[in-house]
C-alpha atoms as a PDB file:
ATOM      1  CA  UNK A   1     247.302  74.646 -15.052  1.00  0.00           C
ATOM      2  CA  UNK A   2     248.464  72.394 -17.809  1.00  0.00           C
ATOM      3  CA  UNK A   3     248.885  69.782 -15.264  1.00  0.00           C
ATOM      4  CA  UNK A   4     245.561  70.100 -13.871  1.00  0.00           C
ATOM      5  CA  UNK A   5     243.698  69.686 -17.249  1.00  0.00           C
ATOM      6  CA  UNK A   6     245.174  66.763 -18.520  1.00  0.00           C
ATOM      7  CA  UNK A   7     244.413  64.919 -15.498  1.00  0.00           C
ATOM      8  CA  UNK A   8     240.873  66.306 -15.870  1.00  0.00           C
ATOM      9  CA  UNK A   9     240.627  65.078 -19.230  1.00  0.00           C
ATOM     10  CA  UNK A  10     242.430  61.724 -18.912  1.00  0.00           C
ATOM     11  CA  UNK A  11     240.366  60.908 -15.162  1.00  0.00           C
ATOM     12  CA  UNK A  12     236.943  62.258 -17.386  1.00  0.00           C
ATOM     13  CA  UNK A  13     237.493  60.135 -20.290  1.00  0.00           C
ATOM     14  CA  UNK A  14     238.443  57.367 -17.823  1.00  0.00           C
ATOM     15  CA  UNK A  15     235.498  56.942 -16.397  1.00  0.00           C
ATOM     16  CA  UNK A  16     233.554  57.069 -19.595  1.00  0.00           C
ATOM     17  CA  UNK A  17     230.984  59.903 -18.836  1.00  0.00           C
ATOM     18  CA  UNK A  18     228.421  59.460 -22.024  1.00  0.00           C
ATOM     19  CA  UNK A  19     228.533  55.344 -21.614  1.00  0.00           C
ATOM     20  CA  UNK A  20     227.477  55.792 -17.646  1.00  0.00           C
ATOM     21  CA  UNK A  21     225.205  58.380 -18.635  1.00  0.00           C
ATOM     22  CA  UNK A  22     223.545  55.917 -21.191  1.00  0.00           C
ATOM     23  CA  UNK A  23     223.730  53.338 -18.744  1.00  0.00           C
ATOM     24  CA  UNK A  24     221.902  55.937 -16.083  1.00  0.00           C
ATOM     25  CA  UNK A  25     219.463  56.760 -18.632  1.00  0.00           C
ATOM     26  CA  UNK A  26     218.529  53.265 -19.242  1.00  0.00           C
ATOM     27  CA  UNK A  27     218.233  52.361 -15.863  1.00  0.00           C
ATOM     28  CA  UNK A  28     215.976  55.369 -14.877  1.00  0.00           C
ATOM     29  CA  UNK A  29     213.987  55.116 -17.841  1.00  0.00           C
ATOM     30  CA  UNK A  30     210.700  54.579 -15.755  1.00  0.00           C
ATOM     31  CA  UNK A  31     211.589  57.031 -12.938  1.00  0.00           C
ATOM     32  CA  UNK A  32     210.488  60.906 -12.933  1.00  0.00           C
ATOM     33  CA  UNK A  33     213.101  64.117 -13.510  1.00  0.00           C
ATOM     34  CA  UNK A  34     212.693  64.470  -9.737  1.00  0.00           C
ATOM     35  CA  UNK A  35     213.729  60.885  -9.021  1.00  0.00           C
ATOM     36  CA  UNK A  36     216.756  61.105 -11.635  1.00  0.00           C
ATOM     37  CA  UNK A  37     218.317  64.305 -10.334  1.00  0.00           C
ATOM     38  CA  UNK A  38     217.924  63.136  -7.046  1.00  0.00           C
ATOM     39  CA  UNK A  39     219.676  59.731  -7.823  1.00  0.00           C
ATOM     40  CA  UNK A  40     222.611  61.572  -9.950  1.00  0.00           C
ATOM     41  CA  UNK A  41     223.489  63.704  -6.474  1.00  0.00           C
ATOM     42  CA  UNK A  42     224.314  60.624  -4.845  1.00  0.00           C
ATOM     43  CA  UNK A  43     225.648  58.862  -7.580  1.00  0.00           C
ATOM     44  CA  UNK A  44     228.069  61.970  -7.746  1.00  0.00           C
ATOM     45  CA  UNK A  45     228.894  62.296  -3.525  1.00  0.00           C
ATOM     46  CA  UNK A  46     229.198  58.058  -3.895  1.00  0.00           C
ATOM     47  CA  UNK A  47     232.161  58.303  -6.687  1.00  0.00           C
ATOM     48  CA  UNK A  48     233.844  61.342  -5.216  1.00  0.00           C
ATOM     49  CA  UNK A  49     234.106  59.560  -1.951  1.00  0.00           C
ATOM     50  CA  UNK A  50     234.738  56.058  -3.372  1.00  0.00           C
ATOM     51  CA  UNK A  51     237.352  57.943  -6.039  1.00  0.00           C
ATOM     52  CA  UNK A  52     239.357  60.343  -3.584  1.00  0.00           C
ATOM     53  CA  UNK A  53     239.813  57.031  -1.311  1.00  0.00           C
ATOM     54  CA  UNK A  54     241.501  55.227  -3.415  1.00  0.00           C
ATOM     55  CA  UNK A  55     243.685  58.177  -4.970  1.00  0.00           C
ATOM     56  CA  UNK A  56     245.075  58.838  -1.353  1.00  0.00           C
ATOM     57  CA  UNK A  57     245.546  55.591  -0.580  1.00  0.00           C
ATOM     58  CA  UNK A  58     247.176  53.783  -3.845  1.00  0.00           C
ATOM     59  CA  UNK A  59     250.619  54.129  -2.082  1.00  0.00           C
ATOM     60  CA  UNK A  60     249.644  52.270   0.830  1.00  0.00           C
ATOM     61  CA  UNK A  61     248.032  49.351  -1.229  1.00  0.00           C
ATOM     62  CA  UNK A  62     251.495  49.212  -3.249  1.00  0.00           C
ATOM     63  CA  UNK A  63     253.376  49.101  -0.101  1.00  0.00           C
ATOM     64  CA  UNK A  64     250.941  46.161   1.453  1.00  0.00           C
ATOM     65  CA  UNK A  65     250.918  43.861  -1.568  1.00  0.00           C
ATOM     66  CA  UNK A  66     254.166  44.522  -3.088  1.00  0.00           C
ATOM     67  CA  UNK A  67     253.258  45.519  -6.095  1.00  0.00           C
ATOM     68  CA  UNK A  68     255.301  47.683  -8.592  1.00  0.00           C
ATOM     69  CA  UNK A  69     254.090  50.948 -10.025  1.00  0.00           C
ATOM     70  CA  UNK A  70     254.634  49.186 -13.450  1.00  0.00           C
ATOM     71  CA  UNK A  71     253.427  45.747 -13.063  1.00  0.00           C
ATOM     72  CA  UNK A  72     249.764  47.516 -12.040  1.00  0.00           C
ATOM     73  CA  UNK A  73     250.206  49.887 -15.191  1.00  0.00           C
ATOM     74  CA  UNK A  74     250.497  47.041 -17.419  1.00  0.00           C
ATOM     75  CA  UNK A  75     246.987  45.208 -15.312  1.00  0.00           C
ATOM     76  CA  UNK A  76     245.580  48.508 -14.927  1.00  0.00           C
ATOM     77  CA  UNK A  77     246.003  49.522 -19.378  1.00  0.00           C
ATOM     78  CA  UNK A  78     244.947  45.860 -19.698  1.00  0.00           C
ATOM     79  CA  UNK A  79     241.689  46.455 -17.727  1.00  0.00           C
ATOM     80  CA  UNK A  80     241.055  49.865 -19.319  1.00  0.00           C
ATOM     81  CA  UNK A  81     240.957  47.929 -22.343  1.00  0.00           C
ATOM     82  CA  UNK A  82     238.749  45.400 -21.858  1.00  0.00           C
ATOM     83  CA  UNK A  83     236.311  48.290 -20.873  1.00  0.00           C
ATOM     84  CA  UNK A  84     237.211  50.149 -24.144  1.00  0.00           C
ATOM     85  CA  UNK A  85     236.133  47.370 -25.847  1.00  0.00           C
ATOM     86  CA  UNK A  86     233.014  46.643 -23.713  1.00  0.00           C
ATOM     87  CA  UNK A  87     232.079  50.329 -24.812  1.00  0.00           C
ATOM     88  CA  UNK A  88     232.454  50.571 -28.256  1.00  0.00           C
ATOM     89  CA  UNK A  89     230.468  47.011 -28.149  1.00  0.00           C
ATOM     90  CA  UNK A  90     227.923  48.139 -26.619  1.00  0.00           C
ATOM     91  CA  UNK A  91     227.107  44.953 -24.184  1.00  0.00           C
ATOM     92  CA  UNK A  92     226.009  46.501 -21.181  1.00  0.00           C
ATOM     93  CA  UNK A  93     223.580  48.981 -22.503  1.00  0.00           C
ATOM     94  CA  UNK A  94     220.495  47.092 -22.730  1.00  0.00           C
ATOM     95  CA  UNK A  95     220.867  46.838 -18.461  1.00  0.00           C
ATOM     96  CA  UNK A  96     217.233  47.081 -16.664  1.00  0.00           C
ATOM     97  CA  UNK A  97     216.723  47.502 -13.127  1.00  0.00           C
ATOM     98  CA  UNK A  98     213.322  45.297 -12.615  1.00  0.00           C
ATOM     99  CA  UNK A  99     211.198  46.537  -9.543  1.00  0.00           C
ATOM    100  CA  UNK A 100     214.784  47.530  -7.453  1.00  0.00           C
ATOM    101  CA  UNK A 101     214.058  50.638  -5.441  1.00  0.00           C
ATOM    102  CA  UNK A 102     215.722  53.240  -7.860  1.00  0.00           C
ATOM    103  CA  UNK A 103     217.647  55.324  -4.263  1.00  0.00           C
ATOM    104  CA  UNK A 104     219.020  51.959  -4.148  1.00  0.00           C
ATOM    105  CA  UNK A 105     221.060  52.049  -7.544  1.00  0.00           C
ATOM    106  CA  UNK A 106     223.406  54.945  -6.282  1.00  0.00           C
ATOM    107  CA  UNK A 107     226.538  53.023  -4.756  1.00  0.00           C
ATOM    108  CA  UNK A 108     225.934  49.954  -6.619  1.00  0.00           C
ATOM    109  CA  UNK A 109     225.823  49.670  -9.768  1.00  0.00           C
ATOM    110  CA  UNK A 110     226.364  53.385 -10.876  1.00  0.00           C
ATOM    111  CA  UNK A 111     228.832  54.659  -9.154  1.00  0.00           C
ATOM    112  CA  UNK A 112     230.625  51.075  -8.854  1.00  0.00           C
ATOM    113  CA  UNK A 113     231.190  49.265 -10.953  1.00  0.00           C
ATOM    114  CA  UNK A 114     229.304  51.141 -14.031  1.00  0.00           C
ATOM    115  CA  UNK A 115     231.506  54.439 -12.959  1.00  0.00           C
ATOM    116  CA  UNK A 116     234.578  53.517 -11.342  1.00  0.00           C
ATOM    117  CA  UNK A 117     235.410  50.196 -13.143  1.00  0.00           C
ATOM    118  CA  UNK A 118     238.449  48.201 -12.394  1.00  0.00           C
ATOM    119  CA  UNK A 119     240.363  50.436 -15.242  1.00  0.00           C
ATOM    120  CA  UNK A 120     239.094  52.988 -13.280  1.00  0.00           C
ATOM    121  CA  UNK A 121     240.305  51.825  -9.886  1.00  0.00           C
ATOM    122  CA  UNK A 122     243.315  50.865 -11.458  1.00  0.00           C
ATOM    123  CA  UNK A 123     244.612  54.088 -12.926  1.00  0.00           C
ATOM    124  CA  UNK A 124     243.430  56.298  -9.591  1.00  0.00           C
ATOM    125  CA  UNK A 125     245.745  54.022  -7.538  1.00  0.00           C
ATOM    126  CA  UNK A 126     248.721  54.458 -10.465  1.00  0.00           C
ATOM    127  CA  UNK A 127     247.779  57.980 -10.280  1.00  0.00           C
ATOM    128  CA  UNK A 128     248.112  58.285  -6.234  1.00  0.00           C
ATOM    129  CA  UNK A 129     251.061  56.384  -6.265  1.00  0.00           C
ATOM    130  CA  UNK A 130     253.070  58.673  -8.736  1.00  0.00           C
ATOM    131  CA  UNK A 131     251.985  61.821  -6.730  1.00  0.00           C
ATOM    132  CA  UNK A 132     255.647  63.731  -5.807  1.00  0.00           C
ATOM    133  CA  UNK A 133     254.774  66.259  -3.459  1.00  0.00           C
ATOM    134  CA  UNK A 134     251.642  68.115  -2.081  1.00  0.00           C
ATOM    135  CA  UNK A 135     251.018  70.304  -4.673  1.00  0.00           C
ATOM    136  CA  UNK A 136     250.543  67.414  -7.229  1.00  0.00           C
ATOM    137  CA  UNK A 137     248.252  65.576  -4.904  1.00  0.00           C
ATOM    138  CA  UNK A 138     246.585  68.767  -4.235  1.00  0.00           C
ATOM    139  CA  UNK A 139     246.415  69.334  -8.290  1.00  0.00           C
ATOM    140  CA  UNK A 140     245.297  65.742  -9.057  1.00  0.00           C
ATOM    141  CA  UNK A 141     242.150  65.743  -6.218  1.00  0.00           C
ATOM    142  CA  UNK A 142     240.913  68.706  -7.598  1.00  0.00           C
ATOM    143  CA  UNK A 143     241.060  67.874 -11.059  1.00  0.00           C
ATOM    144  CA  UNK A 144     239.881  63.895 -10.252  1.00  0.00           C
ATOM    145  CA  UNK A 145     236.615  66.008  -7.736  1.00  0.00           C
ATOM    146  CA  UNK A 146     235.843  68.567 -11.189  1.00  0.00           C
ATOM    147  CA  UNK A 147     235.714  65.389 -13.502  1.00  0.00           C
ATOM    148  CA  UNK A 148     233.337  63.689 -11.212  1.00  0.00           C
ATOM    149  CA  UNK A 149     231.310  67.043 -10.799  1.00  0.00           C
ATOM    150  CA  UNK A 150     230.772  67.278 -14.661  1.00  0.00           C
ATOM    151  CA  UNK A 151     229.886  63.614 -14.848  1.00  0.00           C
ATOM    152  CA  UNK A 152     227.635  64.492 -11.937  1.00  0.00           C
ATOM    153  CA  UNK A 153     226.356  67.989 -13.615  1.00  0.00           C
ATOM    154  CA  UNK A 154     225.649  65.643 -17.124  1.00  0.00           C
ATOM    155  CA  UNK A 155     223.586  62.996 -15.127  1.00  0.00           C
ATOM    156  CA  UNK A 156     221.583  65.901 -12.994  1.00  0.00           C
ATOM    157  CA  UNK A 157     220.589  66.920 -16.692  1.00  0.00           C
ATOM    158  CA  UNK A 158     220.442  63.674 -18.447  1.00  0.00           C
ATOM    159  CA  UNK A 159     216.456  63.906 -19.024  1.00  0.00           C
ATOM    160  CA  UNK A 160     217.864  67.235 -20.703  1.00  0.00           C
ATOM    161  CA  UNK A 161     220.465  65.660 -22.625  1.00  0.00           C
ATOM    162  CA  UNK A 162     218.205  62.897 -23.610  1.00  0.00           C
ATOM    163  CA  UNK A 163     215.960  65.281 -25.082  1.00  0.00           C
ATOM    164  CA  UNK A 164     218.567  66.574 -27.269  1.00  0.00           C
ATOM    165  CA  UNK A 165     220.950  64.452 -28.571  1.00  0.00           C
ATOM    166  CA  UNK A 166     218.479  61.146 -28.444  1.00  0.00           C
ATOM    167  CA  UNK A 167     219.724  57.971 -27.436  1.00  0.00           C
ATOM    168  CA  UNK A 168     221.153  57.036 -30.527  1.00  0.00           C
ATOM    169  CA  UNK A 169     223.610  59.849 -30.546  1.00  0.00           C
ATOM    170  CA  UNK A 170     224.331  58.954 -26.805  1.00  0.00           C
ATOM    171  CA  UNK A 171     225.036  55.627 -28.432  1.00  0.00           C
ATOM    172  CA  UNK A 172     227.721  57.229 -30.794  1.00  0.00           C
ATOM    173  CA  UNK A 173     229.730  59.099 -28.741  1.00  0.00           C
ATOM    174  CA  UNK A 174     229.724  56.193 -25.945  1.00  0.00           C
ATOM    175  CA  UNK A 175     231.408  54.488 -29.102  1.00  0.00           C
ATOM    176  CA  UNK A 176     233.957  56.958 -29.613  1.00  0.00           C
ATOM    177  CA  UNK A 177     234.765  57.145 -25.982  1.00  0.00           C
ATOM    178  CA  UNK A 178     235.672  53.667 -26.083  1.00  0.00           C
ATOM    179  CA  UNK A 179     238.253  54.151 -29.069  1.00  0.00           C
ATOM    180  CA  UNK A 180     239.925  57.182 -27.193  1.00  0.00           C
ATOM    181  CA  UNK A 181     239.893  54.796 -24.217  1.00  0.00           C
ATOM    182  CA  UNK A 182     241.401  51.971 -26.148  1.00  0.00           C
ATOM    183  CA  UNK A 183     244.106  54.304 -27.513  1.00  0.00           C
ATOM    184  CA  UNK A 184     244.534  55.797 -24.040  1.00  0.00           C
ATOM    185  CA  UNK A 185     244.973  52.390 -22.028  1.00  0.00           C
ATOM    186  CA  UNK A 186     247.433  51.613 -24.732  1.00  0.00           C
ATOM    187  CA  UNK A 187     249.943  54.087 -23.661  1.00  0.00           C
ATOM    188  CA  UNK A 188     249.539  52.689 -20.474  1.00  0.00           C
ATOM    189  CA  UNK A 189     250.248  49.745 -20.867  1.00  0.00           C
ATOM    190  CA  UNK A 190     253.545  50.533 -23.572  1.00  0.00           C
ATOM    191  CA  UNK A 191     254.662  52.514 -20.445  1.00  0.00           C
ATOM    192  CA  UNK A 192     254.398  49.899 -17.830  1.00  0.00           C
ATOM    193  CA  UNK A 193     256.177  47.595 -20.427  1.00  0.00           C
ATOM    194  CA  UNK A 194     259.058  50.599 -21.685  1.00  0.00           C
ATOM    195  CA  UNK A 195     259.653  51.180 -17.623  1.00  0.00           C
ATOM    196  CA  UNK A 196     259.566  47.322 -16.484  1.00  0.00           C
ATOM    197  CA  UNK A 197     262.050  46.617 -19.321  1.00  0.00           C
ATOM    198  CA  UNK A 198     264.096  50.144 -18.730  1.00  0.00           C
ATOM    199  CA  UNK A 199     264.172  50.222 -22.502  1.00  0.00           C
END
């Protein structure tokens, strides 16, 4: 159980849930509740797919390219980073979608790049790579699937949420997301570094 909530909480904060769900509001700001709730369902079935493929196959991409589990920690943390900062900034929330069809904003850009980033993409394929045995693979789906469902669950209700909190205070904790992103990609990186260096 304790394994299965911090990788709930570290995949959730990951994929910073109130900074796409700014993003999602800004970029649906002319569409109806109906067209929003419809577009957050396959936003949601688009990352879970998109997510669970690269979780199972991290291993394999190690294995092809050579890579070590620590060298892509340290890229990975250093990528997490730059979206950390990118967050607390603020510089992709004035995004607009022109006359796009709004159906068509579901693979691209919300559910990649906006919610699986390459910090993102990085730290699933770290994640599937470090898997042991079944049970931890079986632990880490479920928890990476019932992060996705609540970011799904908070963008099926984000004319809700809007209502509520404003966009200002969906401004503020996009902000703080970024600092416990900064902190988290941090450890990440010091890892990759304490490991490479088998300090």
């Amino acid at each position: 159980m304790e394994l299965f909530i911090s990788s709930f909480l570290k995949i959730f904060f990951i994929m910073t849930p109130f900074f796409v769900l700014s993003v999602f509001l800004t970029l649906t700001q002319d569409a109806t509740i109906k067209e929003r709730k419809a577009l957050a369902i396959k936003v949601t079935i688009s990352v879970v797919i998109a997510s669970l493929i690269l979780l199972f196959f991290g291993k394999h991409i190690f294995t092809i390219f050579g890579i070590t589990l620590d060298a892509f920690r340290i890229g990975a943390g250093a990528l997490l980073f730059v979206s950390a900062i990118e967050l607390v900034k603020g510089n992709k929330e004035n995004a607009t979608i022109g006359k796009k069809d709004i159906s068509q904003l579901a693979v691209v850009p919300l559910a990649i790049p906006i919610t699986i980033g390459p910090g993102t993409i990085g730290i699933l394929l770290v994640m599937g790579a470090t898997f042991e045995n079944t049970s931890s693979m079986l632990v880490g789906s479920l928890s990476l699937v019932s992060a996705v469902l609540l970011i799904g669950i908070m963008l099926y209700s984000s004319s809700f949420i809007e209502n509520i909190i404003g966009k200002q205070g969906l401004l503020v904790i996009s902000k703080i997301t970024g600092l416990f992103l900064a902190a988290l990609s941090a450890q990440i990186v010091f890892t990759g570094i304490k490991n490479f260096l088998e300090i």
